[in-house]
C-alpha atoms as a PDB file:
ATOM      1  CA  UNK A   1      25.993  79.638   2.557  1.00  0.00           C
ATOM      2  CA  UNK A   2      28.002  77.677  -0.070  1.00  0.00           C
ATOM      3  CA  UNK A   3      30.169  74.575   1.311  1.00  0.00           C
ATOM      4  CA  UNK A   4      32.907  75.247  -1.507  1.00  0.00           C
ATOM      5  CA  UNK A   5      34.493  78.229   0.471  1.00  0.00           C
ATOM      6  CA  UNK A   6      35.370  75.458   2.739  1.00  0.00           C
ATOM      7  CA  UNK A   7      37.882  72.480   3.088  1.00  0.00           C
ATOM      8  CA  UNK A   8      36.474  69.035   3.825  1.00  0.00           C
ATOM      9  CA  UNK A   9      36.815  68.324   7.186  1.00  0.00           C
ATOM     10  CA  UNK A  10      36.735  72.065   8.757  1.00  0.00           C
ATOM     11  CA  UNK A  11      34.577  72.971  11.178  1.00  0.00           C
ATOM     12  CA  UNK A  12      32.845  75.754  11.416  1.00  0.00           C
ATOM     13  CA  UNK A  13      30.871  77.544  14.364  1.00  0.00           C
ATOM     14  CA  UNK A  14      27.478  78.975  13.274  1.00  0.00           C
ATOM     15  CA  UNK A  15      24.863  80.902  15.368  1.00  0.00           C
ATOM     16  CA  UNK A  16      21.414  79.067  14.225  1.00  0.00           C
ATOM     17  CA  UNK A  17      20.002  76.227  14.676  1.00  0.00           C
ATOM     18  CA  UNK A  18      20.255  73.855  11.843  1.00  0.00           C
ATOM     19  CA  UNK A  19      23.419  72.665   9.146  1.00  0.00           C
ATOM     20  CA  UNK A  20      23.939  74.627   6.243  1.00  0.00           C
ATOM     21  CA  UNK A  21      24.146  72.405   2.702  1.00  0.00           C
ATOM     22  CA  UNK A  22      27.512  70.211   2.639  1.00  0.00           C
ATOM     23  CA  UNK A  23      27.751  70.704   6.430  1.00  0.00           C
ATOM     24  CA  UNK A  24      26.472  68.711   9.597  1.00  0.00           C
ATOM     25  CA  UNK A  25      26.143  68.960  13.031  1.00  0.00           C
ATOM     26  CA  UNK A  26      29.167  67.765  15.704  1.00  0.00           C
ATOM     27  CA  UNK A  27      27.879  65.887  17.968  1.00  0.00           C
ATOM     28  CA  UNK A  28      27.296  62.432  19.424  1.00  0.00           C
ATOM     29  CA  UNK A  29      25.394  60.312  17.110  1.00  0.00           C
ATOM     30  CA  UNK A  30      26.699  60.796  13.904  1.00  0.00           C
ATOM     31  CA  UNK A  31      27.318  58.174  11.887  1.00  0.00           C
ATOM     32  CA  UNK A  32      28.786  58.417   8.205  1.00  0.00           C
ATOM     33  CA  UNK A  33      29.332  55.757   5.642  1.00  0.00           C
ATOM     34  CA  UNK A  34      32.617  55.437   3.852  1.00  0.00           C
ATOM     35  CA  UNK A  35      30.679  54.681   0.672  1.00  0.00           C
ATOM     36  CA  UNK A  36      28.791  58.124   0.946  1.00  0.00           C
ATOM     37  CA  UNK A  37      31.266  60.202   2.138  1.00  0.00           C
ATOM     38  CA  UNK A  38      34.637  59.028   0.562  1.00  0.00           C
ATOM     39  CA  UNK A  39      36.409  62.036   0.328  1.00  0.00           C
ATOM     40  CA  UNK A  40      35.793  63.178   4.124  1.00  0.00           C
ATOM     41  CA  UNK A  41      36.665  59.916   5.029  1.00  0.00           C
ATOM     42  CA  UNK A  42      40.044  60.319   2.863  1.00  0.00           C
ATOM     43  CA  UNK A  43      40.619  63.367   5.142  1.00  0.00           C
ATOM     44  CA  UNK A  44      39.775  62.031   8.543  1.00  0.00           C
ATOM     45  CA  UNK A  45      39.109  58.101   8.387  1.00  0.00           C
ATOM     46  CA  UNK A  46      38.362  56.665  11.853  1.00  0.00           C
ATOM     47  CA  UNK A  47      40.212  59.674  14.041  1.00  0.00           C
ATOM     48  CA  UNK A  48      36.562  59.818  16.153  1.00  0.00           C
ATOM     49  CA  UNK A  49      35.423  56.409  15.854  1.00  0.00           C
ATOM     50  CA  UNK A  50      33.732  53.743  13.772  1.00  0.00           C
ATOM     51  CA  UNK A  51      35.094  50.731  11.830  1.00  0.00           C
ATOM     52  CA  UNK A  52      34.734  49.141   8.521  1.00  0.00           C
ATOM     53  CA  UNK A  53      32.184  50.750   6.250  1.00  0.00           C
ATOM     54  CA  UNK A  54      31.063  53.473   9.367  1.00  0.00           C
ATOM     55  CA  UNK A  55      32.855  56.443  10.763  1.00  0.00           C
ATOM     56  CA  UNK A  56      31.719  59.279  13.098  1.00  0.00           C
ATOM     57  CA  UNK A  57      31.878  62.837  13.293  1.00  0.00           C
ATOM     58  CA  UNK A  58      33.593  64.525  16.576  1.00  0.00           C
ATOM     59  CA  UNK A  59      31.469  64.799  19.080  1.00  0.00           C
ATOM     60  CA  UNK A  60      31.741  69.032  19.912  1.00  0.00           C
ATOM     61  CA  UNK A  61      28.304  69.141  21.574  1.00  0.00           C
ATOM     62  CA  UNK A  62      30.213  70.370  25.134  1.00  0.00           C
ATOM     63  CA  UNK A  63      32.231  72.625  23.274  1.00  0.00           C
ATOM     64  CA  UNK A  64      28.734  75.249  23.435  1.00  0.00           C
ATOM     65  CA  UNK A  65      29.993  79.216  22.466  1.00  0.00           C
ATOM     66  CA  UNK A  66      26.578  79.770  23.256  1.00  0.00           C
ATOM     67  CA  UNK A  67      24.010  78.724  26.334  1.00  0.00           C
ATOM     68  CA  UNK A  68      20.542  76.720  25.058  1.00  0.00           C
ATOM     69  CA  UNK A  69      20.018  74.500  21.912  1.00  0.00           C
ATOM     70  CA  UNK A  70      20.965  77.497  19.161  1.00  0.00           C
ATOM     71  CA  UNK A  71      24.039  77.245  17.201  1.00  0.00           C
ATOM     72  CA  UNK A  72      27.135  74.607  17.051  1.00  0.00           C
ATOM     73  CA  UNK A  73      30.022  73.560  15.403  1.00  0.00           C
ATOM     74  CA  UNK A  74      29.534  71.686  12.669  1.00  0.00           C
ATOM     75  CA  UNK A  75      31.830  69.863   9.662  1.00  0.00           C
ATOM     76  CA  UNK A  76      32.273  70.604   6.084  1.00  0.00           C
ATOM     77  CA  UNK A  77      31.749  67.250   4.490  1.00  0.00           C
ATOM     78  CA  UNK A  78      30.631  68.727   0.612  1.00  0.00           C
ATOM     79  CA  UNK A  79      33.599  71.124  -0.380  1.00  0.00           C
ATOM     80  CA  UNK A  80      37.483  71.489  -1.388  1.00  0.00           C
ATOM     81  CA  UNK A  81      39.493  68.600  -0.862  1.00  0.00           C
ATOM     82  CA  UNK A  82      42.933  69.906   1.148  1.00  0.00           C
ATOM     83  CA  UNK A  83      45.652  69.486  -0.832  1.00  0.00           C
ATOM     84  CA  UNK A  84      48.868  68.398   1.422  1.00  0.00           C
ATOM     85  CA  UNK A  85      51.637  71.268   1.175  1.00  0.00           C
ATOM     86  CA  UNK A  86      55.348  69.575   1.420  1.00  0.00           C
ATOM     87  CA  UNK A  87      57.637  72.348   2.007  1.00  0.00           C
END
C-alpha cells in the first residue's frame, strides 16, 4: 500500500485490521497536532474538532461495512496535497 496514490484527507475503507503507512484509523480518539500534521490540517483544520495546536480525525467508527472489530475507514494524512480546481 503506498499513501501517494492518495489525496490528503481521503478516506479510504480497508478490510483488515490495522492502518496502512500515511493512513490512520477514523474513529473517536484521535488526536493530531497541527505541528505534525500541517498539511492535513491545511486541508481540513478543525471541521471534526479540536482547537489551537490539536485537531481530530472524524469519528467513522458507526459507519462499520463490516460486523466485528476487522476493517474501517481510515484517512490519508501522508500523500498528495489537493490542488483547488477554479473553473
Amino acid at each position: 500500500m503506498n499513501s501517494d496514490r492518495y489525496f490528503i484527507g481521503q478516506i479510504a475503507w480497508f478490510a483488515f485490521g490495522y492502518s496502512p503507512k500515511g493512513f490512520m484509523p477514523c474513529r473517536a480518539g484521535m488526536v493530531l497536532t497541527r505541528n505534525r500534521h500541517a498539511a492535513l490540517f491545511a486541508v481540513i483544520g478543525y471541521s471534526y474538532g479540536g482547537a489551537g495546536e490539536q485537531f481530530h480525525l472524524p469519528d467513522m467508527s458507526a459507519e462499520a461495512l463490516m460486523p466485528g472489530n476487522y476493517g474501517g475507514f481510515h484517512m490519508c494524512v501522508e500523500g498528495i496535497f489537493p490542488q483547488l480546481n477554479y473553473q
